[in-house]
C-alpha atoms as a PDB file:
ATOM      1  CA  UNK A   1     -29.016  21.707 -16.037  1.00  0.00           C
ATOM      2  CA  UNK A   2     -26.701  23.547 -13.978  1.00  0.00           C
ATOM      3  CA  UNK A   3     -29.393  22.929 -10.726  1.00  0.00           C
ATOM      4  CA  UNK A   4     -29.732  19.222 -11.669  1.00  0.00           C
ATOM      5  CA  UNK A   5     -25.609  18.815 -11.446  1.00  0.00           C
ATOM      6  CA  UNK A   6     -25.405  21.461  -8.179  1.00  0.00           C
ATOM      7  CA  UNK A   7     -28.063  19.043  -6.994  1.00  0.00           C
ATOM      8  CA  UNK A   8     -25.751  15.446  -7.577  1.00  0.00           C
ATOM      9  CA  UNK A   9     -22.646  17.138  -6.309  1.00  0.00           C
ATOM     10  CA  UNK A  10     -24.820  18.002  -2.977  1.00  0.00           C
ATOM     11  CA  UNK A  11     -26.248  14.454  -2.821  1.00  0.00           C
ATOM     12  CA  UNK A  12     -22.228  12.794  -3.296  1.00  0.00           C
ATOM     13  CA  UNK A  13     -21.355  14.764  -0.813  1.00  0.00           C
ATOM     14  CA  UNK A  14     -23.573  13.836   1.745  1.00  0.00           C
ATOM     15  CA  UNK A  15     -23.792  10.078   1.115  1.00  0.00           C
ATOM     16  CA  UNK A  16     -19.882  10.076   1.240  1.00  0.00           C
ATOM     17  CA  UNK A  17     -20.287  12.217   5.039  1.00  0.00           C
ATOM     18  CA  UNK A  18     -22.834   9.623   5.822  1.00  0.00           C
ATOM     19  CA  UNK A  19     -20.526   6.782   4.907  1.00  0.00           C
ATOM     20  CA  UNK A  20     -17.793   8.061   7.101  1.00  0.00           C
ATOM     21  CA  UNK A  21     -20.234   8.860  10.036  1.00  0.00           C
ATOM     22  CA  UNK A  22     -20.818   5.380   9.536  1.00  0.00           C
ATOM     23  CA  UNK A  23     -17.144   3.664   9.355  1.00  0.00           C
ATOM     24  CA  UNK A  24     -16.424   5.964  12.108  1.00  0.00           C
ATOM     25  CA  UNK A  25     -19.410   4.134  14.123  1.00  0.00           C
ATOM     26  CA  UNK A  26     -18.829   0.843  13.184  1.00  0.00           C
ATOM     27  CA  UNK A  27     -15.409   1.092  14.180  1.00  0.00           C
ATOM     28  CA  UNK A  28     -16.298   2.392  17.480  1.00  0.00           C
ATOM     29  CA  UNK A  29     -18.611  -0.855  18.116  1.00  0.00           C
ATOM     30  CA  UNK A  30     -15.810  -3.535  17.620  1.00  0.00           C
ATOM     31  CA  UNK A  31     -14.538  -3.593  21.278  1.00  0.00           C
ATOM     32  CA  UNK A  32     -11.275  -5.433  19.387  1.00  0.00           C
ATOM     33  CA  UNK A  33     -10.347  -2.870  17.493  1.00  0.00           C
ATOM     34  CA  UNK A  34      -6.723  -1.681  18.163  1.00  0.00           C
ATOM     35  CA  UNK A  35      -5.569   0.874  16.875  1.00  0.00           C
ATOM     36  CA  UNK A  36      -2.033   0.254  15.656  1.00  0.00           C
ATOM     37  CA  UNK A  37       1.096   2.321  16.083  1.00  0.00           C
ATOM     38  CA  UNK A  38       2.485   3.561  12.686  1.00  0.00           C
ATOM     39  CA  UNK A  39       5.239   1.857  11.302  1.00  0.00           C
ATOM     40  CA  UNK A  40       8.943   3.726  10.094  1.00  0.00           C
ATOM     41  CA  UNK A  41       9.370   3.546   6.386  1.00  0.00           C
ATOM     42  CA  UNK A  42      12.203   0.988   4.652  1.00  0.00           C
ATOM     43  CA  UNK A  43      14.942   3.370   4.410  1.00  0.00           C
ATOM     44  CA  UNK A  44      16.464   0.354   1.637  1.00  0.00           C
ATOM     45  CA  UNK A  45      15.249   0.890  -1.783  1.00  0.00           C
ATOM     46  CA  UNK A  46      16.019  -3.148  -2.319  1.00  0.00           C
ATOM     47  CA  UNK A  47      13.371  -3.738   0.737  1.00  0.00           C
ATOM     48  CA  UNK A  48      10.752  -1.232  -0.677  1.00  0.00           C
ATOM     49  CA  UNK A  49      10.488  -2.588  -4.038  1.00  0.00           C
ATOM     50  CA  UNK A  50      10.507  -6.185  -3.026  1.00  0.00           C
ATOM     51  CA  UNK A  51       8.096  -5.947  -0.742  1.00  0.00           C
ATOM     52  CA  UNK A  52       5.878  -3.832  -2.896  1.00  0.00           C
ATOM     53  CA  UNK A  53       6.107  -6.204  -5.812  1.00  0.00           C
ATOM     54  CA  UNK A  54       5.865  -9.409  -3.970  1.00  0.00           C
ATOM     55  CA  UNK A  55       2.779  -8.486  -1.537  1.00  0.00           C
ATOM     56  CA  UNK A  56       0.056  -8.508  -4.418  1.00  0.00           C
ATOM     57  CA  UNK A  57      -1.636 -11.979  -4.238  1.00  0.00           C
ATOM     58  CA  UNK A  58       0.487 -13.515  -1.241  1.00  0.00           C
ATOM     59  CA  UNK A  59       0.505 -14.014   2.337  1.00  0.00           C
ATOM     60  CA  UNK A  60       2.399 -10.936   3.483  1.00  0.00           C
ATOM     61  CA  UNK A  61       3.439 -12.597   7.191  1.00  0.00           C
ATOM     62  CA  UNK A  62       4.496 -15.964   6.040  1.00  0.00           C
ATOM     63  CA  UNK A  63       5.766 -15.241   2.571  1.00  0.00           C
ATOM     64  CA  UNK A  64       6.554 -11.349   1.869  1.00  0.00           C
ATOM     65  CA  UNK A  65       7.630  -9.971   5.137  1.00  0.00           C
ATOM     66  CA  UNK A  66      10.396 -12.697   5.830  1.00  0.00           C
ATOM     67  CA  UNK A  67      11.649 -12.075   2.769  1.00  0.00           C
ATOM     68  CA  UNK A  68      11.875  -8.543   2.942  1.00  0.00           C
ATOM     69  CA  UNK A  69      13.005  -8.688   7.079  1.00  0.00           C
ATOM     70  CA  UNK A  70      16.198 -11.391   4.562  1.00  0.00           C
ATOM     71  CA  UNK A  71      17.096  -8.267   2.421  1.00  0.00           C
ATOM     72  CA  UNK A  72      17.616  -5.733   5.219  1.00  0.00           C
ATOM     73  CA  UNK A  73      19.326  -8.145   7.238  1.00  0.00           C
ATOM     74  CA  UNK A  74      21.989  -9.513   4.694  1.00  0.00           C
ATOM     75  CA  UNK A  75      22.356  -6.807   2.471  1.00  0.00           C
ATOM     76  CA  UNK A  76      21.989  -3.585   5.095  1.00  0.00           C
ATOM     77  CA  UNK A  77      24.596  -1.634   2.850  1.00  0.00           C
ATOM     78  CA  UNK A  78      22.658  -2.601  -0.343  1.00  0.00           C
ATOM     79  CA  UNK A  79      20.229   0.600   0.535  1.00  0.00           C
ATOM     80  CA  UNK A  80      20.420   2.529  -2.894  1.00  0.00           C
ATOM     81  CA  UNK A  81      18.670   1.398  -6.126  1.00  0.00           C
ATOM     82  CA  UNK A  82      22.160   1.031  -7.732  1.00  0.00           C
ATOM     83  CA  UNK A  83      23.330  -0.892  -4.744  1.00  0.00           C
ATOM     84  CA  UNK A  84      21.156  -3.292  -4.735  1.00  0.00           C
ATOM     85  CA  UNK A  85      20.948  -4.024  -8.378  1.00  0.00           C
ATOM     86  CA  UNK A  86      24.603  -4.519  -8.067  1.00  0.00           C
ATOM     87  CA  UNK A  87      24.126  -7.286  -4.900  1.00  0.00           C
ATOM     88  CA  UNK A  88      21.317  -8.484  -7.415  1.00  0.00           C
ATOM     89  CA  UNK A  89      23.788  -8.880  -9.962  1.00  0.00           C
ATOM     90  CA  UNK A  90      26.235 -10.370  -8.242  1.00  0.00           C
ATOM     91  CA  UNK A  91      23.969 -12.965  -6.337  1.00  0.00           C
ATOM     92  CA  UNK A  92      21.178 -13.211  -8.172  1.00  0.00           C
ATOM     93  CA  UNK A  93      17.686 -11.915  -7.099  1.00  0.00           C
ATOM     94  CA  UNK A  94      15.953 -15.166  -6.768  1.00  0.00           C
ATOM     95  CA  UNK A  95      18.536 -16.411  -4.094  1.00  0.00           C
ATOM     96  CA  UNK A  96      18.583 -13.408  -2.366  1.00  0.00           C
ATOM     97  CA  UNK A  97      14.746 -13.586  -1.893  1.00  0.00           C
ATOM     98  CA  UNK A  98      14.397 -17.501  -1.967  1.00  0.00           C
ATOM     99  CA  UNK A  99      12.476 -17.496  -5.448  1.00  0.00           C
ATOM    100  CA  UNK A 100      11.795 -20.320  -7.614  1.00  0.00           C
ATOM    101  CA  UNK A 101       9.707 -18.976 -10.557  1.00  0.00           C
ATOM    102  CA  UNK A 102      10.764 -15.598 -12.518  1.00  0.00           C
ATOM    103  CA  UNK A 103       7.583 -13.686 -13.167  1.00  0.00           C
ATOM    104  CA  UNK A 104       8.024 -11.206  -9.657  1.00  0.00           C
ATOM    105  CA  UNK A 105      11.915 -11.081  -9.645  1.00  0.00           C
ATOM    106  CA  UNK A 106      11.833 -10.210 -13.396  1.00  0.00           C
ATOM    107  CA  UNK A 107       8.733  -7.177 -12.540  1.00  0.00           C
ATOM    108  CA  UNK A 108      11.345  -6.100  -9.017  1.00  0.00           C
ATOM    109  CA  UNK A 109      14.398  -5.911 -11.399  1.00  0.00           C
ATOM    110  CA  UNK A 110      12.721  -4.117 -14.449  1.00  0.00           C
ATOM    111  CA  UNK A 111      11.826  -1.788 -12.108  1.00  0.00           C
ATOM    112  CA  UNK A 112      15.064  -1.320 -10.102  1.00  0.00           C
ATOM    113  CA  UNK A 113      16.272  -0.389 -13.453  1.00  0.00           C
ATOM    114  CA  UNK A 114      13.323   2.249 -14.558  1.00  0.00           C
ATOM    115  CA  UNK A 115      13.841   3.754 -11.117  1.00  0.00           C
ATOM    116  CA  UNK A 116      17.759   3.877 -11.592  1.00  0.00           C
ATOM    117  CA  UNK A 117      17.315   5.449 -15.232  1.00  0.00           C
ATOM    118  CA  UNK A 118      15.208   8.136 -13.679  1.00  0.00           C
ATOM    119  CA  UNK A 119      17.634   8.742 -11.233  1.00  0.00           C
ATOM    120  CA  UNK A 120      15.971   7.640  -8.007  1.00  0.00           C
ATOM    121  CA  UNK A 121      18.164   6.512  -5.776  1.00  0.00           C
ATOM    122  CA  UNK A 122      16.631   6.557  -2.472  1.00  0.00           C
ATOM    123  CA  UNK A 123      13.654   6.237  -0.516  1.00  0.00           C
ATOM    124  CA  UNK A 124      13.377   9.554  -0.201  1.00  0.00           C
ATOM    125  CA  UNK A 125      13.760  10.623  -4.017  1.00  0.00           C
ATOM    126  CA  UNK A 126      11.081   7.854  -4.775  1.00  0.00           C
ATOM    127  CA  UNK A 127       8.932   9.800  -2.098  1.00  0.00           C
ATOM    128  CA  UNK A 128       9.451  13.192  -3.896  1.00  0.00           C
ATOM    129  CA  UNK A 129       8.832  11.565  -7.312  1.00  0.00           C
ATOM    130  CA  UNK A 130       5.254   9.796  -6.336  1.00  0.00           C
ATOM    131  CA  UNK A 131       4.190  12.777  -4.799  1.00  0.00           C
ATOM    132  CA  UNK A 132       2.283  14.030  -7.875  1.00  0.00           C
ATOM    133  CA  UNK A 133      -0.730  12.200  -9.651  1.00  0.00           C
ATOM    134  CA  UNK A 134       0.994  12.744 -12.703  1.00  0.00           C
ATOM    135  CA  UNK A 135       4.544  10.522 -11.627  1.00  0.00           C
ATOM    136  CA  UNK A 136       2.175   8.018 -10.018  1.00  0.00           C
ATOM    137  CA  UNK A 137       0.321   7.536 -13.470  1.00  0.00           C
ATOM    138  CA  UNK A 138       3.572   6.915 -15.291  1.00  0.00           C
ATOM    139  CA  UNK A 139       4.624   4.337 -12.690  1.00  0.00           C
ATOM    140  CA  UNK A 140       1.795   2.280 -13.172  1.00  0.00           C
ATOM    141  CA  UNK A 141       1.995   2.530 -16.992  1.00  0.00           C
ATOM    142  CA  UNK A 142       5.604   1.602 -17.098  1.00  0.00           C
ATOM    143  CA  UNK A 143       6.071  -1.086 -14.643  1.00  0.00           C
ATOM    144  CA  UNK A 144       4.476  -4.348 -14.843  1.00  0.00           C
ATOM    145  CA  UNK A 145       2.902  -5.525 -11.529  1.00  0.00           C
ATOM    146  CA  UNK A 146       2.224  -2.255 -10.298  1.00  0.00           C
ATOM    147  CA  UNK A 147      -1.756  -1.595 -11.096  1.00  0.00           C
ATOM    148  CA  UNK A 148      -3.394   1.904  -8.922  1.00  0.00           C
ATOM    149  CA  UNK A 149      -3.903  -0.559  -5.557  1.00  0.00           C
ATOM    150  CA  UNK A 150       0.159  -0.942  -5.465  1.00  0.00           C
ATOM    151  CA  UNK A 151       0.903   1.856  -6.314  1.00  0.00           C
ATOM    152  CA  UNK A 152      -0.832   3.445  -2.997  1.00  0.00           C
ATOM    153  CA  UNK A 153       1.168   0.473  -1.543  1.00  0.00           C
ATOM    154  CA  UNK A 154       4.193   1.198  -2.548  1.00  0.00           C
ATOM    155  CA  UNK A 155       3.188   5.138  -1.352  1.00  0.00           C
ATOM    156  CA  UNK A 156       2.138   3.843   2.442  1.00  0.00           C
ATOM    157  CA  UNK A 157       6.259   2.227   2.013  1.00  0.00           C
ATOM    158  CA  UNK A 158       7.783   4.863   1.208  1.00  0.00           C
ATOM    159  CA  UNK A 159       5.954   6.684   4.167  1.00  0.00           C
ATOM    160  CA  UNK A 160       3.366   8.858   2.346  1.00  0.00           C
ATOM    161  CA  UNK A 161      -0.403   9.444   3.643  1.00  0.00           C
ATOM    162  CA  UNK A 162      -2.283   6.895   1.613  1.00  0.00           C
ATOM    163  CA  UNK A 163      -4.635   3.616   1.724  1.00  0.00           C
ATOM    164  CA  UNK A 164      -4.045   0.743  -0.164  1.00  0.00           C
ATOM    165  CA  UNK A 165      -8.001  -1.052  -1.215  1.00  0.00           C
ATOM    166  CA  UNK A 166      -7.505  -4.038  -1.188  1.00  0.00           C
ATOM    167  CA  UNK A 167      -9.752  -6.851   0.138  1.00  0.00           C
ATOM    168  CA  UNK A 168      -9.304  -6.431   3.906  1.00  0.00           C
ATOM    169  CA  UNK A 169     -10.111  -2.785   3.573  1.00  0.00           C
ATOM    170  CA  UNK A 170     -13.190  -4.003   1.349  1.00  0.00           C
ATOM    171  CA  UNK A 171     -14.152  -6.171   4.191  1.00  0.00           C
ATOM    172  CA  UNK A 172     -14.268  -3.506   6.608  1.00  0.00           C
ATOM    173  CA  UNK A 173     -16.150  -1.010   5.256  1.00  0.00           C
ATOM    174  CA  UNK A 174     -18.470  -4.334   3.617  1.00  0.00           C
ATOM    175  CA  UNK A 175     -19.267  -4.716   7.122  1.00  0.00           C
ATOM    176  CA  UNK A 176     -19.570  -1.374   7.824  1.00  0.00           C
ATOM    177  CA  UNK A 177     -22.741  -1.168   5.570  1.00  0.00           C
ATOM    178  CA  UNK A 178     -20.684   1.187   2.462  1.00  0.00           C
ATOM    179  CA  UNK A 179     -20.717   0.289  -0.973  1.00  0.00           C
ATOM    180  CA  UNK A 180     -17.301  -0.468  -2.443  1.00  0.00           C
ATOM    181  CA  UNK A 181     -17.399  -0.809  -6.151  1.00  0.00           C
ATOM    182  CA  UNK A 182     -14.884   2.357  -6.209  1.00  0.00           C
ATOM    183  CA  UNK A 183     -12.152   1.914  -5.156  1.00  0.00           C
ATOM    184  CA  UNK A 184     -11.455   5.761  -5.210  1.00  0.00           C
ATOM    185  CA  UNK A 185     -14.063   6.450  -3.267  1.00  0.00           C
ATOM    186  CA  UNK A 186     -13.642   3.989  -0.605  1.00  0.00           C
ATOM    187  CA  UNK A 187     -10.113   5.670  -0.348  1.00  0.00           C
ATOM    188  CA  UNK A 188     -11.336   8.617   0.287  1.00  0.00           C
ATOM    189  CA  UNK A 189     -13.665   7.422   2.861  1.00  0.00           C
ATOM    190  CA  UNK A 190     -10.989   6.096   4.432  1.00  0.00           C
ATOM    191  CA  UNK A 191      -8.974   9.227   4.085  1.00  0.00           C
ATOM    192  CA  UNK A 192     -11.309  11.661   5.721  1.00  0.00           C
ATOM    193  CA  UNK A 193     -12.518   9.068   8.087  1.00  0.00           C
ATOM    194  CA  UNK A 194      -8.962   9.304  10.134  1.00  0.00           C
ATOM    195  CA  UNK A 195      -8.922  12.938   8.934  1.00  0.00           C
ATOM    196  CA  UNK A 196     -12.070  12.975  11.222  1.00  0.00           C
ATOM    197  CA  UNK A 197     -11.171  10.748  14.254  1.00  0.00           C
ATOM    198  CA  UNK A 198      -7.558  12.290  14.377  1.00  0.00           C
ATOM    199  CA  UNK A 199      -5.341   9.567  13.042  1.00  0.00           C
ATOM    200  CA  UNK A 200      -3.055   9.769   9.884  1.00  0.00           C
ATOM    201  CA  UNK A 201      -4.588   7.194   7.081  1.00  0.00           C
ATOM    202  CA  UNK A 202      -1.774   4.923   6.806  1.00  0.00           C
ATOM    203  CA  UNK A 203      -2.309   4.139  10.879  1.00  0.00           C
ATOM    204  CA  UNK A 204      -5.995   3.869  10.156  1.00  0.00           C
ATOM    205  CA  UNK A 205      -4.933   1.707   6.813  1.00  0.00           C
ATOM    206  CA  UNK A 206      -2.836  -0.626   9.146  1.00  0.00           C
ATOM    207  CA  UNK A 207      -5.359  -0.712  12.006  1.00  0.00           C
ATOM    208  CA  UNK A 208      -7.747  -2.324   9.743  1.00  0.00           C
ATOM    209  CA  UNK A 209      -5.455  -4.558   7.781  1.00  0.00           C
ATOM    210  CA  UNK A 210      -4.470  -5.946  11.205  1.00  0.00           C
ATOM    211  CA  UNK A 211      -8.048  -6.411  12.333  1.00  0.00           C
ATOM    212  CA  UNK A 212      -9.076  -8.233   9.290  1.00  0.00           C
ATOM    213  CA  UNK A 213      -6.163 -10.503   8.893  1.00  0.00           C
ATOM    214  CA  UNK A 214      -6.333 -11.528  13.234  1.00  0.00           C
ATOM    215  CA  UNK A 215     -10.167 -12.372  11.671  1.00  0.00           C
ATOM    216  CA  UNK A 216      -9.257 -14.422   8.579  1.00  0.00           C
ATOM    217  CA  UNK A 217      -6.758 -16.315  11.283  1.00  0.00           C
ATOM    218  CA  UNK A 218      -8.946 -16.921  13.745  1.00  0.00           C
ATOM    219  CA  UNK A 219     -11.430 -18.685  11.372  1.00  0.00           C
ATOM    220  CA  UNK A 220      -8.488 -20.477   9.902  1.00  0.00           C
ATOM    221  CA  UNK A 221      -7.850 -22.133  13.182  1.00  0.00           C
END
């Protein structure tokens, strides 16, 4: 028994090598491939959990980042969890973000408030906080509209190393010939794939998010 298991482990392990050799290749043939610059981390609490909570579902150009680009604009003071549930408050959340119906502005204030009971205040403290597996379990399990694929989201935000699966990053390693029915796994993939060409995964995470999306434009037009 214990051979038969030593024996799976060894076969995992080398079709999840051979599915990085062969991102890493397939990347390497697309003579468009850019790879992108990371981006700075929202250092607005407001900004981080409205863009988090709003980019599930939508077009993140044209309907979350404008939005987001509104908050730190008009409300640049409005940087601490408190803060901005205060401006909230006092303006109301669906005018500040230009939001008819209340499903997302109810899931970005219910969770202004969880993160102000728990006493995170910044971007940093949220950073600390979702650095363990445990604190990222219990802030999928007590916020509504955060699922696991956010929740790396809102971790790439906040300027941790993580990859957010969603279909883009599907796409790409579709294409690439690897099997994506887990998401876990095709995180790590993606994980040890930049671990192996020398990139951080949240560049490698953006990289292919910007790819895929110039695609899904061009055959728009």
């Amino acid at each position: 028994k214990k051979t038969k298991n030593f024996l799976k482990v060894s076969l995992n392990v080398i079709k999840f090598m051979e599915d990085t050799l062969k991102l890493i290749s397939y990347k390497d043939s697309l003579n468009d491939f850019v790879m992108q610059q990371e981006t700075e981390p929202y250092e607005h609490m407001g900004a981080v959990v409205v863009d988090g909570i709003l980019q599930s579902s939508l077009n993140y150009l044209n309907v979350v980042k404008p939005r987001v680009n509104d908050v730190l604009k008009n409300y640049p003071e409005s940087k601490t969890t408190s803060t901005f549930l205060e401006t909230c408050d006092k303006n109301g959340l669906k005018n500040i973000i230009r939001w008819k119906d209340d499903k997302k502005p109810d899931y970005i204030l219910a969770l202004l408030r969880s993160l102000k009971d728990r006493k995170i205040e910044t971007v940093t403290q949220l950073k600390e906080w979702l650095d363990t597996e445990e604190n990222l379990n219990d802030f999928v399990s007590e916020n509504k509209g955060i699922g696991d694929i956010t929740a790396q989201y809102f971790r790439i935000l906040i300027g941790s190393q993580s990859v957010k699966v969603d279909r883009h990053i599907r796409k790409f390693l579709g294409d690439a010939g690897i099997d994506t029915s887990d998401d876990k796994k095709s995180r790590d993939i993606v994980m040890l794939t930049a671990q192996k060409i020398g990139v951080k995964p949240v560049v490698l995470d953006y990289s292919i998010w910007k790819y895929q999306s110039s695609k899904s434009l061009k055959s728009r037009r």
